[in-house]
Protein backbone atom coordinates (compact mmCIF):
# COMPACT_ATOMS: atom_id res chain seq x y z
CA UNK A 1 -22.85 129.12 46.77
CA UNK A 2 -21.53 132.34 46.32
CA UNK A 3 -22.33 135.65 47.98
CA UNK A 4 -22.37 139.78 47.41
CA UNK A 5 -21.56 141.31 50.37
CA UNK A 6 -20.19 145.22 50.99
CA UNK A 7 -17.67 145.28 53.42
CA UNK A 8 -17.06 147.55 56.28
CA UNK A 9 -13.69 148.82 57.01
CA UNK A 10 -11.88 149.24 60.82
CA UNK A 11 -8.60 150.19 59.90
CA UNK A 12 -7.66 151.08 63.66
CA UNK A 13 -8.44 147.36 64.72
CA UNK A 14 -7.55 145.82 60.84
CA UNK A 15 -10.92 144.64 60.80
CA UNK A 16 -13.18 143.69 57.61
CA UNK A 17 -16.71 143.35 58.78
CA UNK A 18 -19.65 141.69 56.87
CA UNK A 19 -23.05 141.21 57.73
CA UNK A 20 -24.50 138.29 55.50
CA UNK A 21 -27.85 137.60 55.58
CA UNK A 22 -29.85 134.44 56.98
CA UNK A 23 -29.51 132.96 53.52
CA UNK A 24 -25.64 133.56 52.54
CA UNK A 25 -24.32 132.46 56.06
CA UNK A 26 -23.74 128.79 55.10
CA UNK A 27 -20.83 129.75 52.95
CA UNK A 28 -19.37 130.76 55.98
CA UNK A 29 -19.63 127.26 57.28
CA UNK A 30 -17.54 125.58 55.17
CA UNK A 31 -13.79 126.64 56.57
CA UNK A 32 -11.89 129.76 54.31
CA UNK A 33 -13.75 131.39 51.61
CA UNK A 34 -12.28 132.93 48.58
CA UNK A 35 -12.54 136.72 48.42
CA UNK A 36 -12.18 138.38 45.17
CA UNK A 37 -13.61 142.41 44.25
CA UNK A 38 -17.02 143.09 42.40
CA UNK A 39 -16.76 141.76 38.69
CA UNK A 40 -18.13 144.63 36.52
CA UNK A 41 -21.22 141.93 35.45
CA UNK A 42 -22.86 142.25 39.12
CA UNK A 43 -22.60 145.80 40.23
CA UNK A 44 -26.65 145.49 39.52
CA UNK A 45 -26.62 143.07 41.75
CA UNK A 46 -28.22 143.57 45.01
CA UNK A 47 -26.68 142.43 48.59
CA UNK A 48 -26.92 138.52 49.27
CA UNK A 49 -26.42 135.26 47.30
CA UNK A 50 -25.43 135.38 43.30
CA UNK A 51 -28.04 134.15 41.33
CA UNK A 52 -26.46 130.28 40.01
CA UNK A 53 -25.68 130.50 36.22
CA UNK A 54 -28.52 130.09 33.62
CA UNK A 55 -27.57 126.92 31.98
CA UNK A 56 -29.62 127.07 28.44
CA UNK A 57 -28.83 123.24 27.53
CA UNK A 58 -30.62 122.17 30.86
CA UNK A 59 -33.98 123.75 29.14
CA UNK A 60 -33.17 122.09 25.31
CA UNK A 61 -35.88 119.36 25.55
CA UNK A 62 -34.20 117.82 22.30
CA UNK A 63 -30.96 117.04 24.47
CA UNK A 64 -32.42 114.49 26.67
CA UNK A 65 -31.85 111.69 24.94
CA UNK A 66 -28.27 111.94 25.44
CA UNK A 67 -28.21 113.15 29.11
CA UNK A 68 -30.03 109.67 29.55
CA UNK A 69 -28.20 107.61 27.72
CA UNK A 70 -26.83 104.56 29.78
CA UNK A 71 -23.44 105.38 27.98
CA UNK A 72 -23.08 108.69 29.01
CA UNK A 73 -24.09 109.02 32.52
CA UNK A 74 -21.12 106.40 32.97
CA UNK A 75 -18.76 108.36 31.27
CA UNK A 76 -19.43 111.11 33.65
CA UNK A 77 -19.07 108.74 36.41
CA UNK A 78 -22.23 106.63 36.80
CA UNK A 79 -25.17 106.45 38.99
CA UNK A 80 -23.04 106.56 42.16
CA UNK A 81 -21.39 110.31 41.37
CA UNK A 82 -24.78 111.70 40.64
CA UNK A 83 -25.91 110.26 44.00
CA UNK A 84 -22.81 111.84 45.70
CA UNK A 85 -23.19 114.93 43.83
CA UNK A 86 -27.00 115.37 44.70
CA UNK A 87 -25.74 114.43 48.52
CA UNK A 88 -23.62 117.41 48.09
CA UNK A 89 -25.83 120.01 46.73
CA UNK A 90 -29.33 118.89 47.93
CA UNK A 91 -29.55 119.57 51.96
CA UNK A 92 -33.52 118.70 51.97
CA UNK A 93 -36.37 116.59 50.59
CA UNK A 94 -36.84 117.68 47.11
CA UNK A 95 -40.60 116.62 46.85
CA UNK A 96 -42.74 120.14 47.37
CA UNK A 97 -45.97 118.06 47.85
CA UNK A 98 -45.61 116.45 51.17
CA UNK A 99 -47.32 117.79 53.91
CA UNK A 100 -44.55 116.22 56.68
CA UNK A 101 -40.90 115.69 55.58
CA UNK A 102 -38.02 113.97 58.28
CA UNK A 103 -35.10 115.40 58.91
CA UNK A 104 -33.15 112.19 57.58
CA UNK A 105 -32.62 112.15 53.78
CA UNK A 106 -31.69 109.34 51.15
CA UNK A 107 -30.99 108.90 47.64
CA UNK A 108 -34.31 107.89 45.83
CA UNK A 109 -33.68 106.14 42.30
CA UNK A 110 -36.04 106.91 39.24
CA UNK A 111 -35.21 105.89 35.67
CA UNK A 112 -31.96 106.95 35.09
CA UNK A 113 -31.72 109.91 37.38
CA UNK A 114 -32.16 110.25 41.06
CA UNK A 115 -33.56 112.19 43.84
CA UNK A 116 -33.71 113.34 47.38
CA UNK A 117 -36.40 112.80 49.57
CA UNK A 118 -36.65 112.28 53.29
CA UNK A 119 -37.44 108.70 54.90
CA UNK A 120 -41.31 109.80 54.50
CA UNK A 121 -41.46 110.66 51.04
CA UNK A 122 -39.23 107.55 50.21
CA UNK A 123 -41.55 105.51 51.59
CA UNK A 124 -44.77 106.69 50.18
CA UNK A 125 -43.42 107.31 46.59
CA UNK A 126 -41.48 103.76 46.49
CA UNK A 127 -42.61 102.35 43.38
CA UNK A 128 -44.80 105.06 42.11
CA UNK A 129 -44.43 106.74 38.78
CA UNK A 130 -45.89 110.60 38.07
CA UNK A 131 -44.91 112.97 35.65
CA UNK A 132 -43.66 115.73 38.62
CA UNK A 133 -41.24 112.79 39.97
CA UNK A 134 -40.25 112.34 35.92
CA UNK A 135 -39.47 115.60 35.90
CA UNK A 136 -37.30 116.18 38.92
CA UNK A 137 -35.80 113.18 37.91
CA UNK A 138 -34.90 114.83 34.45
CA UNK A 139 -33.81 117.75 36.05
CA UNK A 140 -31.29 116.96 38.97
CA UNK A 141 -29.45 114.37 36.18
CA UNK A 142 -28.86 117.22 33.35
CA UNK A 143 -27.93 119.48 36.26
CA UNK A 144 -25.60 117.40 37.66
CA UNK A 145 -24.09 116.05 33.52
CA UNK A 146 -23.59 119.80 32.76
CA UNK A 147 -21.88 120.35 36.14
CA UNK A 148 -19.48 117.51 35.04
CA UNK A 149 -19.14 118.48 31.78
CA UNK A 150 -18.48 122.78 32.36
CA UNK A 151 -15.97 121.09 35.24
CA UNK A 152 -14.10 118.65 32.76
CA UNK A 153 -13.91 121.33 29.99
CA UNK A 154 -12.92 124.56 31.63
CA UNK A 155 -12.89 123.62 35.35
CA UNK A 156 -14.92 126.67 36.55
CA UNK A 157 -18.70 126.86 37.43
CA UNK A 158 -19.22 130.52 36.80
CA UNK A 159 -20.53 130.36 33.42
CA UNK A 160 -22.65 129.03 31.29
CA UNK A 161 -21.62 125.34 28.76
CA UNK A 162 -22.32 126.02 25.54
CA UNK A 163 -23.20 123.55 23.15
CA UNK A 164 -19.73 123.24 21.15
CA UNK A 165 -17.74 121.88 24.42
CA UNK A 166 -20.55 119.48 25.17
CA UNK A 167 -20.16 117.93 21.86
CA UNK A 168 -16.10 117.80 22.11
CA UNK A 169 -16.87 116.48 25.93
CA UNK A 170 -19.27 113.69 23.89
CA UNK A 171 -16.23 113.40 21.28
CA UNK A 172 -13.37 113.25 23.89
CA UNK A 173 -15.60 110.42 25.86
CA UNK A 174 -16.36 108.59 22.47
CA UNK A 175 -20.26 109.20 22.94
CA UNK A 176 -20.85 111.51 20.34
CA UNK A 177 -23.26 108.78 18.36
CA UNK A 178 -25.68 109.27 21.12
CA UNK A 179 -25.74 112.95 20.56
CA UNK A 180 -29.70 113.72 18.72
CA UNK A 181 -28.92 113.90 14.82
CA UNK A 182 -30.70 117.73 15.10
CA UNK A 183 -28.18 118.31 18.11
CA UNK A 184 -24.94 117.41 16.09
CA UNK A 185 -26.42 119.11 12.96
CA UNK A 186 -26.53 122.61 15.16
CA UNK A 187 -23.17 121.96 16.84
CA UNK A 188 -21.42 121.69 13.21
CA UNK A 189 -23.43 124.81 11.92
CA UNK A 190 -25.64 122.80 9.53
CA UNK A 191 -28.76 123.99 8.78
CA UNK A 192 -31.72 121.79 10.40
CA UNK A 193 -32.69 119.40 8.33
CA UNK A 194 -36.29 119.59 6.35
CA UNK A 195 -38.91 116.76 6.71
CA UNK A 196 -41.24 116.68 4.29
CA UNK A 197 -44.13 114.11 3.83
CA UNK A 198 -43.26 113.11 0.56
CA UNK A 199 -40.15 112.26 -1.24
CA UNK A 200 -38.82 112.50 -4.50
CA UNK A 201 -36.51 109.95 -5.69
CA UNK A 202 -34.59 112.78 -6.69
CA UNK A 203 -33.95 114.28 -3.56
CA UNK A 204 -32.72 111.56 -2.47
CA UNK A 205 -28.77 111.53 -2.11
CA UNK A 206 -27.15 108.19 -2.14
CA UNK A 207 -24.30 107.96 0.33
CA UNK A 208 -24.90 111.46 2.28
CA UNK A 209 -23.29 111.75 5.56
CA UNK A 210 -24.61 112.29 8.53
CA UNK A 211 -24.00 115.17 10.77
CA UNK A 212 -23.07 112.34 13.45
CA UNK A 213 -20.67 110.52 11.00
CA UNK A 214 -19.13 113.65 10.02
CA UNK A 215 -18.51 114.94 13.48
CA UNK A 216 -17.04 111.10 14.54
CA UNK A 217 -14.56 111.51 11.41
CA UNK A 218 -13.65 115.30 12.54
CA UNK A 219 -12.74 113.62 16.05
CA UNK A 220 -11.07 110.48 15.41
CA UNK A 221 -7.53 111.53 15.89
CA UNK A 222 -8.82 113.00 19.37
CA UNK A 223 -6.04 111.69 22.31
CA UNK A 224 -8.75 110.42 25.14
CA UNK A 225 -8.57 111.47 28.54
CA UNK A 226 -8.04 108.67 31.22
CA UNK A 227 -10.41 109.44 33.75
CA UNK A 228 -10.38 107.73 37.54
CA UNK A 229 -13.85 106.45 36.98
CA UNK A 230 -13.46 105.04 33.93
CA UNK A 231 -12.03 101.05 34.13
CA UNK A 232 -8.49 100.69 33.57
CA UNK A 233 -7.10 97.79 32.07
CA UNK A 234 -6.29 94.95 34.56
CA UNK A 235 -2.52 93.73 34.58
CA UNK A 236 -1.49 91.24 32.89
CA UNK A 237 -0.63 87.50 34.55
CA UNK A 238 2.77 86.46 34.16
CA UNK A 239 3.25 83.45 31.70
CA UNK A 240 4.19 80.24 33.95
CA UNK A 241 6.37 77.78 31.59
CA UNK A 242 7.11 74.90 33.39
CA UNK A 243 10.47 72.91 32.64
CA UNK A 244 11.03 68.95 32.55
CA UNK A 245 13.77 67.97 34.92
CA UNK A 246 15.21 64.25 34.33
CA UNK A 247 16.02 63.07 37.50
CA UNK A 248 19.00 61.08 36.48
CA UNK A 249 21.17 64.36 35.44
């Protein structure tokens, strides 16, 4: 969270007053905070919390397909970091349509993403399936794969991942086959390619490559990252060579 606040000066007592509102005080919860002046982007800005980044690749529909990939959610760290990282970010049960919610929340799986609901919800959406609980789903895992990507590539949260670094992220993590063949074609500039109902035999091109094969060849030489979640190699076991003895000698 991050918050706009105008100061008031006491420079008799060295003071720095603020008055945050009901809605920024949390920040102040959380030990020191970092104080920095006005950038020139929010002096429209009214008094309170910043508005989070607009993240355009959390609205591209056709980039789904890869945020759910079993691949890459574990090269961002697997099931278990997007449970810690919706425990982190997600205070209170996410379902809107309950009319009582407890005040003890868990981690409520669905497909490949996750949720957070209260012990009531949990229990009266356990094994159900809806489109609203599909979509929530959907949204807190491409929130929480473009929080890990934006922090892997540039390591700040203040603006917004465009799709170039999520493709080198994809390259650098060797998923970039489960990129969408559309998706790789508009990372690399092509134009989008045409489908038409019917084929010629000569339009066909024998041997063309694909926008995903030509972005894999582009990367190969790439030096990969070790990151702590990924599995290391175990050590090897020592040899054990075991030696006659004649007992006569």
């Amino acid at each position: 969270m991050r918050v706009l606040l105008r100061p008031v000066l006491v420079p008799e007592l060295g003071l720095v007053v603020l008055k945050p509102g009901r809605e920024s005080r949390p920040v102040f919860h959380c030990g020191r905070v970092l104080v920095e002046p006005e950038p020139k982007n929010m002096r429209g800005l009214p008094s309170g919390v910043v508005p989070a980044v607009r993240q355009p690749l959390a609205e591209d529909k056709t980039l789904l397909p890869f945020f759910s990939d079993e691949r890459v959610i574990r090269a961002a760290g697997g099931a278990g970091a997007l449970s810690d990282w919706l425990l982190r970010h997600v205070k209170s049960c996410q379902w809107p349509h309950g009319d009582y919610h407890h005040s003890e929340t868990v981690i409520h799986r669905y497909g490949t993403g996750a949720m957070v609901l209260c012990w009531h919800c949990d229990n009266q959406l356990r094994d159900q399936t809806s489109e609203s609980l599909d979509q929530l789903a959907q949204q807190n895992l491409v929130a929480w794969m473009i929080d890990v990507i934006r922090h892997a590539i540039s390591g700040t949260q203040e603006r917004d991942l465009s799709l170039a670094e999520l493709s080198w992220w994809a390259a650098c993590n060797q998923v970039v086959d489960a990129l969408p063949e559309a998706v790789a074609r508009r990372s690399l500039g092509l134009p989008a390619e045409k489908i038409r109902s019917v084929y010629r035999e000569s339009d066909i091109v024998p041997g063309e490559q694909t926008a995903i094969s030509i972005l894999k060849q582009r990367t190969k030489n790439i030096a990969l990252p070790l990151h702590v979640h990924q599995q290391q190699n175990p050590p090897q076991k020592k040899t054990v060579v075991s030696i006659a003895v004649d007992p006569e000698s």
